[in-house]
C-alpha atoms as a PDB file:
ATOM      1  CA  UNK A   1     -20.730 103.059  -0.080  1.00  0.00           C
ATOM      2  CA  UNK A   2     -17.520 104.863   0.254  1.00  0.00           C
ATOM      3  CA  UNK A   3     -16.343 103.918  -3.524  1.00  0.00           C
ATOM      4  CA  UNK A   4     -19.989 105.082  -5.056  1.00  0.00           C
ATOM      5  CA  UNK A   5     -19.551 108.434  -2.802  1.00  0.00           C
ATOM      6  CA  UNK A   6     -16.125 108.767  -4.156  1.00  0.00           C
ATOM      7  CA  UNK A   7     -17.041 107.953  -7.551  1.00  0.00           C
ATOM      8  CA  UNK A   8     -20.095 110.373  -7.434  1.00  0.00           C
ATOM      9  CA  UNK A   9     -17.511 113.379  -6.024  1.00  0.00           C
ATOM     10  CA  UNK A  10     -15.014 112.608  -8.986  1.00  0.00           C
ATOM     11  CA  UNK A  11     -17.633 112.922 -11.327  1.00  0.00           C
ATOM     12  CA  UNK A  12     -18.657 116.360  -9.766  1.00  0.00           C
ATOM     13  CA  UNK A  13     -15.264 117.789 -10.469  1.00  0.00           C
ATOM     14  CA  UNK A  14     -14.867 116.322 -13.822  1.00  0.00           C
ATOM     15  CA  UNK A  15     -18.389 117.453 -15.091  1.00  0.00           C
ATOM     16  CA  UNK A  16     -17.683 121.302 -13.038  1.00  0.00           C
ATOM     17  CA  UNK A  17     -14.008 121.487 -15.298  1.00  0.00           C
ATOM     18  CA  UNK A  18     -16.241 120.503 -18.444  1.00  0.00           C
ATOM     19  CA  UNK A  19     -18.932 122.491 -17.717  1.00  0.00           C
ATOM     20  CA  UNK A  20     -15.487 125.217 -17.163  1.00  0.00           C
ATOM     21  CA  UNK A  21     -14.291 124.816 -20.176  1.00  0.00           C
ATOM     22  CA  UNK A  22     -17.346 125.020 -21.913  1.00  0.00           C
ATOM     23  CA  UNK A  23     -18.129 128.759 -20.839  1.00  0.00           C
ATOM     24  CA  UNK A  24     -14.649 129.696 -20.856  1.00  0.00           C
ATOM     25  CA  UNK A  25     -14.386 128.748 -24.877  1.00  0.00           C
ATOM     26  CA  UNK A  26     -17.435 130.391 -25.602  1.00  0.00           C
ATOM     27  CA  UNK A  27     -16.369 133.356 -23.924  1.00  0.00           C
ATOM     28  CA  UNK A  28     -13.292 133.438 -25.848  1.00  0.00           C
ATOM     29  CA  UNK A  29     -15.382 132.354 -29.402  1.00  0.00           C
ATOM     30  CA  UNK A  30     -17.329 135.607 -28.347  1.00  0.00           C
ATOM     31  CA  UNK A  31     -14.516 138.048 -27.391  1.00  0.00           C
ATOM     32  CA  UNK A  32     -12.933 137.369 -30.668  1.00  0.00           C
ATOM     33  CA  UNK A  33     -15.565 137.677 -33.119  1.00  0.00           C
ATOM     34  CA  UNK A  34     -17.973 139.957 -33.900  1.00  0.00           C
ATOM     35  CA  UNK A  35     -20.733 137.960 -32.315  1.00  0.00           C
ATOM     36  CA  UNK A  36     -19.629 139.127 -28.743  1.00  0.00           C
ATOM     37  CA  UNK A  37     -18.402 142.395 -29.026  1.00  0.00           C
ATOM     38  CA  UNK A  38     -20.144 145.511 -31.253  1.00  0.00           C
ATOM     39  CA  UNK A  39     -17.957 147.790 -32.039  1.00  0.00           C
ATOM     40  CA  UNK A  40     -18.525 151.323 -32.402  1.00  0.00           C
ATOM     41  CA  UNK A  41     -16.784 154.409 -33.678  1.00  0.00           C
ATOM     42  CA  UNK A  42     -14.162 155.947 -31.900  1.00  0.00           C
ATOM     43  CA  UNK A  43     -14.072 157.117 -28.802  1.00  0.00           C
ATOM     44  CA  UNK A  44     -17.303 154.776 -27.577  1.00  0.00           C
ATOM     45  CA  UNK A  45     -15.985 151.347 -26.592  1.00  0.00           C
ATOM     46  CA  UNK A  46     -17.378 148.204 -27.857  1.00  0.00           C
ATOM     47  CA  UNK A  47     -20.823 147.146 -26.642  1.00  0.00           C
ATOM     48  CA  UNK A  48     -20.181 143.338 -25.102  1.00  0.00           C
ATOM     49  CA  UNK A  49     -22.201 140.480 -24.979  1.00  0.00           C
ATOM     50  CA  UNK A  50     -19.291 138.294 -23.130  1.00  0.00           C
ATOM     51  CA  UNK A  51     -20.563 138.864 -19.742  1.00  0.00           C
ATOM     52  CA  UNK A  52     -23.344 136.828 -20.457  1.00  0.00           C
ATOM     53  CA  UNK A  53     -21.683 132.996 -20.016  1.00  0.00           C
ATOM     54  CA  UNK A  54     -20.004 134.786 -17.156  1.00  0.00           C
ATOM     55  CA  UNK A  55     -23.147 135.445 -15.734  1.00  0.00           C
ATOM     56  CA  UNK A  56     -24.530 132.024 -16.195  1.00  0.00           C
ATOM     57  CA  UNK A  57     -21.706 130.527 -14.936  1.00  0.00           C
ATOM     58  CA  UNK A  58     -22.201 131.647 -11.554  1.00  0.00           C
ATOM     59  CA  UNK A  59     -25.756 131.459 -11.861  1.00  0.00           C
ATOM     60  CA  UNK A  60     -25.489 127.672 -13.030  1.00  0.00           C
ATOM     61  CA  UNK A  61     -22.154 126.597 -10.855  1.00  0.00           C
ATOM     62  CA  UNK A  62     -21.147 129.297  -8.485  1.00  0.00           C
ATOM     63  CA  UNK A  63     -19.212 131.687  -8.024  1.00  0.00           C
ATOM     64  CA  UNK A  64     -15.776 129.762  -8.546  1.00  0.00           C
ATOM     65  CA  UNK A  65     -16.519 128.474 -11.789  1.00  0.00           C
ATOM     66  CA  UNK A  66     -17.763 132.269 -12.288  1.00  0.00           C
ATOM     67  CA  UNK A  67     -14.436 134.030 -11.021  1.00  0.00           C
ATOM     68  CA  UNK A  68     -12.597 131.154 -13.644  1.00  0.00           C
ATOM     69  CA  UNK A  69     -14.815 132.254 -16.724  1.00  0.00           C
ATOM     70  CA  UNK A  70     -14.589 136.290 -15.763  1.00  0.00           C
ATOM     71  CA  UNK A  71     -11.174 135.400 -15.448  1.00  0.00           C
ATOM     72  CA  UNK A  72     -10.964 134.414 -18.991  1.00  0.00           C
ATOM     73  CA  UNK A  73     -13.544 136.831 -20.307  1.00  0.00           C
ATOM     74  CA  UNK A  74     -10.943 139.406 -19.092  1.00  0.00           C
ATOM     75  CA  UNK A  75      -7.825 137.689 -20.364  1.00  0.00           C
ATOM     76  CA  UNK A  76      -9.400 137.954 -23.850  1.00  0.00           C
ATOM     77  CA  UNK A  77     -10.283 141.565 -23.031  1.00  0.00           C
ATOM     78  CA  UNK A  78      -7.030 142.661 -22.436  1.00  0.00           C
ATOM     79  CA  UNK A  79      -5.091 140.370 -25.031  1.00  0.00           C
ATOM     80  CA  UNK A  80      -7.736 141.955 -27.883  1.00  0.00           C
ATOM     81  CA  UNK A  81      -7.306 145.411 -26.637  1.00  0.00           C
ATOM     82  CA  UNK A  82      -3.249 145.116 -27.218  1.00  0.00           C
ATOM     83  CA  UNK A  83      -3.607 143.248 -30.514  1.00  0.00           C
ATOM     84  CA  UNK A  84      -6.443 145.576 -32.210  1.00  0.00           C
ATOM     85  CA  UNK A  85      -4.910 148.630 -32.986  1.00  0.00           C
ATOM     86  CA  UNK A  86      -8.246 150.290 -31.687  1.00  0.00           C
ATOM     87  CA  UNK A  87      -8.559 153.933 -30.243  1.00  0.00           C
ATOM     88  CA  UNK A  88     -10.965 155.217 -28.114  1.00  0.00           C
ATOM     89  CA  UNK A  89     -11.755 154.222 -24.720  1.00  0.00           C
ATOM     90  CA  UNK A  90     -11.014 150.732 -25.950  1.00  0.00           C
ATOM     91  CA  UNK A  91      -7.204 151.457 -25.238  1.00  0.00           C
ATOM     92  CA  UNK A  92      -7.772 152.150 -21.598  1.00  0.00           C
ATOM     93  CA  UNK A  93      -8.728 148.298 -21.605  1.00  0.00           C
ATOM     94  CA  UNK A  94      -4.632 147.348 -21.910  1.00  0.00           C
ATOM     95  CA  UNK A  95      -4.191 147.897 -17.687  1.00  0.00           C
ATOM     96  CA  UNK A  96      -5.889 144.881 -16.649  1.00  0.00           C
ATOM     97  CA  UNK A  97      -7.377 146.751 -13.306  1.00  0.00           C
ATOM     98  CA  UNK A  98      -9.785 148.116 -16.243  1.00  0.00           C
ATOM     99  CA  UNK A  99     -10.270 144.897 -18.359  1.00  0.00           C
ATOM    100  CA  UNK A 100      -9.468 142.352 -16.069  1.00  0.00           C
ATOM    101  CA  UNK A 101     -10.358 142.612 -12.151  1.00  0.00           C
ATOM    102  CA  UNK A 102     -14.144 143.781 -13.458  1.00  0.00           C
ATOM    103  CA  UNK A 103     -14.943 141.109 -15.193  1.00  0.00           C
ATOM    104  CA  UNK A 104     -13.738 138.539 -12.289  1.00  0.00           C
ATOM    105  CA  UNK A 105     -16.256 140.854  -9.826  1.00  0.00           C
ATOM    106  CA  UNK A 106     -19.139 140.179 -12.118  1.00  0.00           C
ATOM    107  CA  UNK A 107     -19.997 136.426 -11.288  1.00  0.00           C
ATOM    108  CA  UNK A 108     -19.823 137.280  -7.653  1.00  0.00           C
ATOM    109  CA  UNK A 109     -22.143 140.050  -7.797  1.00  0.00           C
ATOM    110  CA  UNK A 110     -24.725 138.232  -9.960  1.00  0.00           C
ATOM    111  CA  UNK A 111     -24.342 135.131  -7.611  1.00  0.00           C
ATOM    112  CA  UNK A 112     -24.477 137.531  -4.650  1.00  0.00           C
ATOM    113  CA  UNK A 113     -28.103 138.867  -5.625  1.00  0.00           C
ATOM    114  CA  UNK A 114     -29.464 135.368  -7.052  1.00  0.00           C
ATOM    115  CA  UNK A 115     -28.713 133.550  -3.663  1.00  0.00           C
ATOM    116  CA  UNK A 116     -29.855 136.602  -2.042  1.00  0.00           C
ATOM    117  CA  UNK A 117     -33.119 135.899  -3.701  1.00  0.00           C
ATOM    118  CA  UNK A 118     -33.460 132.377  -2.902  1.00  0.00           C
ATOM    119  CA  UNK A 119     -33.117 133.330   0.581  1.00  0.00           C
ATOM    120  CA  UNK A 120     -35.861 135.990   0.884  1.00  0.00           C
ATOM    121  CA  UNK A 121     -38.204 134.197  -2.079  1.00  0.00           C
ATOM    122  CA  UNK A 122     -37.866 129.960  -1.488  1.00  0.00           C
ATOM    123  CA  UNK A 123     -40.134 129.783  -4.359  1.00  0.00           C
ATOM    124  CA  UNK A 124     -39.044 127.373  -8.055  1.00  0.00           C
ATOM    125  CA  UNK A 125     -40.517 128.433 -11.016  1.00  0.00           C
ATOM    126  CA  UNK A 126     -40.915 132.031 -12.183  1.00  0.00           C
ATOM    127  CA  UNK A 127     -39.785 133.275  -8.893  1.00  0.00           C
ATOM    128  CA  UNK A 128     -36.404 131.445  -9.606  1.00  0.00           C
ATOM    129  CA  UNK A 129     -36.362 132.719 -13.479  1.00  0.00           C
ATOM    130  CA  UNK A 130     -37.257 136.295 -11.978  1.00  0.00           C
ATOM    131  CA  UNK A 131     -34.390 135.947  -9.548  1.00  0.00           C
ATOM    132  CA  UNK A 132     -31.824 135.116 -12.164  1.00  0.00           C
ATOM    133  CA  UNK A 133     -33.340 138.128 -14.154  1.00  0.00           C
ATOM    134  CA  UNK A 134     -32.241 140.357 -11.524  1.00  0.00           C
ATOM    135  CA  UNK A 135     -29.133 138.776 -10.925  1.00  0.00           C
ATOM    136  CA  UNK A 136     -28.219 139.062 -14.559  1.00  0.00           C
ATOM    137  CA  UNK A 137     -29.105 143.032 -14.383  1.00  0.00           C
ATOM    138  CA  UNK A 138     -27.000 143.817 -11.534  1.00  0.00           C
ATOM    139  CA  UNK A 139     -24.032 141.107 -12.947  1.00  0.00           C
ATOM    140  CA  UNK A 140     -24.336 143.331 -16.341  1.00  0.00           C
ATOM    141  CA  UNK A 141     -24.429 146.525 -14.413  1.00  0.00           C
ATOM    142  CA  UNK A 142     -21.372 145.591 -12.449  1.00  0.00           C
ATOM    143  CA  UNK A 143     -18.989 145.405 -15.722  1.00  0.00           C
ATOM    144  CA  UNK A 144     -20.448 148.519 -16.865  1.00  0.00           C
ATOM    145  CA  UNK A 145     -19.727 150.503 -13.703  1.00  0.00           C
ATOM    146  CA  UNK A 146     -16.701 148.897 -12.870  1.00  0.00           C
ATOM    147  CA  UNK A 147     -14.866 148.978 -16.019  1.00  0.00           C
ATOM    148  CA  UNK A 148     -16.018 152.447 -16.778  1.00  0.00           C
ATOM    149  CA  UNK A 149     -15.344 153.989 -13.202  1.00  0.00           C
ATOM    150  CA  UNK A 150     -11.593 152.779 -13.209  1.00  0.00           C
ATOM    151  CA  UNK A 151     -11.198 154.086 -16.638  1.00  0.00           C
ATOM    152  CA  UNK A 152     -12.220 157.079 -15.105  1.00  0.00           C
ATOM    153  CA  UNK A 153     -10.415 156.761 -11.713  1.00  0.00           C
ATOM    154  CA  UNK A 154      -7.273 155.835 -13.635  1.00  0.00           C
ATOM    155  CA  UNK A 155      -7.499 158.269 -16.312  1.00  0.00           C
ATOM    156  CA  UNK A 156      -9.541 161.126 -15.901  1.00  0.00           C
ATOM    157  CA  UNK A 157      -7.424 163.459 -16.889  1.00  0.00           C
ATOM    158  CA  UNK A 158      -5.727 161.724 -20.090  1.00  0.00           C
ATOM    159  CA  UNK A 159      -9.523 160.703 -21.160  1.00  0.00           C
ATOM    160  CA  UNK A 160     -10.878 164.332 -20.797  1.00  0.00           C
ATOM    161  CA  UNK A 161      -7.903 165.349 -23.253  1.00  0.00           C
ATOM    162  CA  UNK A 162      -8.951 162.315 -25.575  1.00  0.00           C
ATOM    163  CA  UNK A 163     -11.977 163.399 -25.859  1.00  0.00           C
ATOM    164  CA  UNK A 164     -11.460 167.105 -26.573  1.00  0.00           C
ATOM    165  CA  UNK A 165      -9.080 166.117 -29.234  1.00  0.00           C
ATOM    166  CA  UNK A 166     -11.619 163.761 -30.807  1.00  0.00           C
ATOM    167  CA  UNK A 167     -14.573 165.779 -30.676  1.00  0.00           C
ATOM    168  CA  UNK A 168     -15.022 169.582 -31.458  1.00  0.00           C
ATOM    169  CA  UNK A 169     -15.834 171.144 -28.248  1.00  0.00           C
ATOM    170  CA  UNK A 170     -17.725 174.226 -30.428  1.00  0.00           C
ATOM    171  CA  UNK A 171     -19.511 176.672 -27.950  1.00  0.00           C
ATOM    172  CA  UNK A 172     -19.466 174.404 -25.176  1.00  0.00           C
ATOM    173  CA  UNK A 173     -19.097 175.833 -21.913  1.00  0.00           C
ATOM    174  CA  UNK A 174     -16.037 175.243 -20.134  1.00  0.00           C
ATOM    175  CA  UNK A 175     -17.979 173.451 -17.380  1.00  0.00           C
ATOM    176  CA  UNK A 176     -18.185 171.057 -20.152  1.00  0.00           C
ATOM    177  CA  UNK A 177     -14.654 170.882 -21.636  1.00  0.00           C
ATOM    178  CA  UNK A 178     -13.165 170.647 -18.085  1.00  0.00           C
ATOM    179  CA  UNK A 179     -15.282 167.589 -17.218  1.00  0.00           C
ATOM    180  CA  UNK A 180     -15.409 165.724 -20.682  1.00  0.00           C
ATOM    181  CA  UNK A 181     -14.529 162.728 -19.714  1.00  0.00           C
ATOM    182  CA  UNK A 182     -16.684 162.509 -17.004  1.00  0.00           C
ATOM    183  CA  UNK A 183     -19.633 163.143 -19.534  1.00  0.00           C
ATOM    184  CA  UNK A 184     -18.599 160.774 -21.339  1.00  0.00           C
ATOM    185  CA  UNK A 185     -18.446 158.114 -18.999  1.00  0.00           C
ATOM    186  CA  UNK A 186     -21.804 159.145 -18.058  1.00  0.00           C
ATOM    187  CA  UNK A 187     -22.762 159.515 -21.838  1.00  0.00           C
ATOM    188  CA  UNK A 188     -21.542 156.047 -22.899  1.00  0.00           C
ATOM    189  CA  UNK A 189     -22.678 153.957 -19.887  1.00  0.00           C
ATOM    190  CA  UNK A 190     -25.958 154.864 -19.422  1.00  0.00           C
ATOM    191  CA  UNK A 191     -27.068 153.384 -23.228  1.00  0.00           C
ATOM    192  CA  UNK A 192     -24.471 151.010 -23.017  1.00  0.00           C
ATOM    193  CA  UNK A 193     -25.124 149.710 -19.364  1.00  0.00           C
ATOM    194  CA  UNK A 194     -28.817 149.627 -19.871  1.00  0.00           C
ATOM    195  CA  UNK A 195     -28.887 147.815 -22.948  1.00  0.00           C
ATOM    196  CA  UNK A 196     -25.996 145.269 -22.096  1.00  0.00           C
ATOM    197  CA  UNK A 197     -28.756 144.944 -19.203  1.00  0.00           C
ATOM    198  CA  UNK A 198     -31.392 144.066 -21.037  1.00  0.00           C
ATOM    199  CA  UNK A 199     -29.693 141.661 -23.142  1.00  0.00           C
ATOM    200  CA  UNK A 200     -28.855 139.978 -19.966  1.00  0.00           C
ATOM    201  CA  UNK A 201     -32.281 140.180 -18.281  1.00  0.00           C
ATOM    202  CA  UNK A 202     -33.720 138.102 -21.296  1.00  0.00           C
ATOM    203  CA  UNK A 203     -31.293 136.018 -22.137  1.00  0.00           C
ATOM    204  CA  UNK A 204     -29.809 134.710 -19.292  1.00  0.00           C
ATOM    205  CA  UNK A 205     -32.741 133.189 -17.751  1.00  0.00           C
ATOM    206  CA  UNK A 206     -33.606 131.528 -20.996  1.00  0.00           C
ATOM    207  CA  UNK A 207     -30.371 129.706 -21.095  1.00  0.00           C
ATOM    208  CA  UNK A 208     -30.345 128.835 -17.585  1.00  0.00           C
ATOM    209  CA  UNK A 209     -33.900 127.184 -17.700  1.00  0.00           C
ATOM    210  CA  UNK A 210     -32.256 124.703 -20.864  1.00  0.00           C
ATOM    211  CA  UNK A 211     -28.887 124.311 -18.936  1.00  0.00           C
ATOM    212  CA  UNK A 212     -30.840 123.369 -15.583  1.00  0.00           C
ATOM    213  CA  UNK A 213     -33.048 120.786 -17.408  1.00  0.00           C
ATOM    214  CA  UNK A 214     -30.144 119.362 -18.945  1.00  0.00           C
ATOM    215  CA  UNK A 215     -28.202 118.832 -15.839  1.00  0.00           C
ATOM    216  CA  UNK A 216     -31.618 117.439 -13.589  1.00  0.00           C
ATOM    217  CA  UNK A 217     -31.787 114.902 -16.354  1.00  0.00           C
ATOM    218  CA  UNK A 218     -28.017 114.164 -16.375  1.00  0.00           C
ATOM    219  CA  UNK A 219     -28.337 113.634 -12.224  1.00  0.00           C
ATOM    220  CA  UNK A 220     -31.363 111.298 -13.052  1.00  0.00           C
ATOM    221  CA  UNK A 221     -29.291 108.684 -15.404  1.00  0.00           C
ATOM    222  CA  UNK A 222     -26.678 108.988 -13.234  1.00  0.00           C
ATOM    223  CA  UNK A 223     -28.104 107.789  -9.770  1.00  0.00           C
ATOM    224  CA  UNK A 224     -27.122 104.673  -9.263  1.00  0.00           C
ATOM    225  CA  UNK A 225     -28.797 102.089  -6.322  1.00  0.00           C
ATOM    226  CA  UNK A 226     -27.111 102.456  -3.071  1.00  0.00           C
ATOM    227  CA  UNK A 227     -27.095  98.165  -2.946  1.00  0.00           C
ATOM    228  CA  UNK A 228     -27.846  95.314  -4.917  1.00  0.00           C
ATOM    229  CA  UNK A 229     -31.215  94.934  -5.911  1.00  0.00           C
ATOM    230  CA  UNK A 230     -32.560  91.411  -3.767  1.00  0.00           C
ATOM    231  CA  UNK A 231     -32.435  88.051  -5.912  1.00  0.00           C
ATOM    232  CA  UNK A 232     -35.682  86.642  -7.149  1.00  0.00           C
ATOM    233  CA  UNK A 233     -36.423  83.639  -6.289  1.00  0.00           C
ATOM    234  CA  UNK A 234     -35.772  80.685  -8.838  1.00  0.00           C
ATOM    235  CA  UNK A 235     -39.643  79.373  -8.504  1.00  0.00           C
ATOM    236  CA  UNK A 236     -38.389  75.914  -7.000  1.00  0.00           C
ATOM    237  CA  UNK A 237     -39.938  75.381  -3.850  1.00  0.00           C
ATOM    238  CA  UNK A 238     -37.873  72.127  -2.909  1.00  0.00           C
END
């Protein structure tokens, strides 16, 4: 009993570090190609598709395997912002308070509002796909608002004068030019937060559904019998 318990925990923690790796190298496949991040011109920053493994992560594992992958989803951030060359807002990504703690925060808010969920709804089936759709909205929300607000708590000042030397200010009120930063923040997270959102809402849950029938079926070969099955008799009745 003992070895089949301890065998059973060692496979855990192999198949969560697989399962770890996994997200984290798709994350990275995604930060570093086009696939994952849209770029835009200057000064709007990249629309990102990277928070979605995040997302599922903690959805599908926790939130420690979820920290892990934001982890890495920021890593990536911040390595691509130095090595890019891009301008824009995408330059305020080099402090990692702006590319980095963010993206750790997302797998613990998405995994905050799906176990919420479970708790008020105990309900499988399209209450549980409807529960990670709402956990995926707020997880998306939460790298919009994050990253965006310390941009913005960080450098509101140096972004307003980015964006007045960027964009001709014309006959715009100084109301305006004394808060342009501020309007763009607004400006670019709104679109850019609602459709990262959306992304999320439809494709997380999708993912999850295949990722949860793979592992149910995984746990089913695995189970082994707790004893040895009794011995059938050898038909010789003495």
């Amino acid at each position: 009993m003992k070895n089949q318990i301890g065998n059973s925990a060692s496979s855990r923690a192999i198949r969560r570090m697989v399962i770890t790796a996994m997200f984290a190298a798709i994350t990275a496949l995604l930060t570093f190609t086009p696939i994952g991040m849209i770029t835009l011109p200057p000064p709007l920053p990249a629309v990102t598709l990277v928070h979605l493994p995040v997302i599922l992560a903690a959805l599908v594992e926790g939130p420690l395997v979820g920290v892990v992958v934001g982890l890495v989803f920021g890593l990536c951030s911040l390595i691509r912002a130095w090595g890019s060359g891009m301008v824009g807002l995408t330059l305020f990504f080099r402090n990692p308070l702006v590319s980095v703690l963010p993206r750790m925060i997302i797998p613990l808010t998405a995994w905050g509002f799906y176990t919420l969920w479970h708790r008020l709804i105990k309900r499988e089936g399209a209450a549980d796909k409807l529960g990670a759709a709402i956990a995926s909205v707020a997880g998306a929300l939460t790298n919009t608002v994050l990253c965006l607000g310390m941009i913005f708590l960080l450098y509101g000042n140096d972004l307003t004068v980015l964006v007045n030397n960027l964009i001709s200010a014309g006959n715009a009120g100084a109301v305006y030019q004394n808060n342009a930063g501020a309007w763009l923040v607004v400006l670019v997270g709104l679109p850019n937060g609602l459709a990262e959102a959306a992304v999320a809402t439809v494709l997380v849950p999708m993912v999850k559904i295949a990722v949860d029938a793979a592992n149910r079926r995984g746990r089913h070969k695995g189970k082994a019998p707790l004893k040895a099955p009794a011995a059938e008799p050898d038909g010789e009745n003495g």
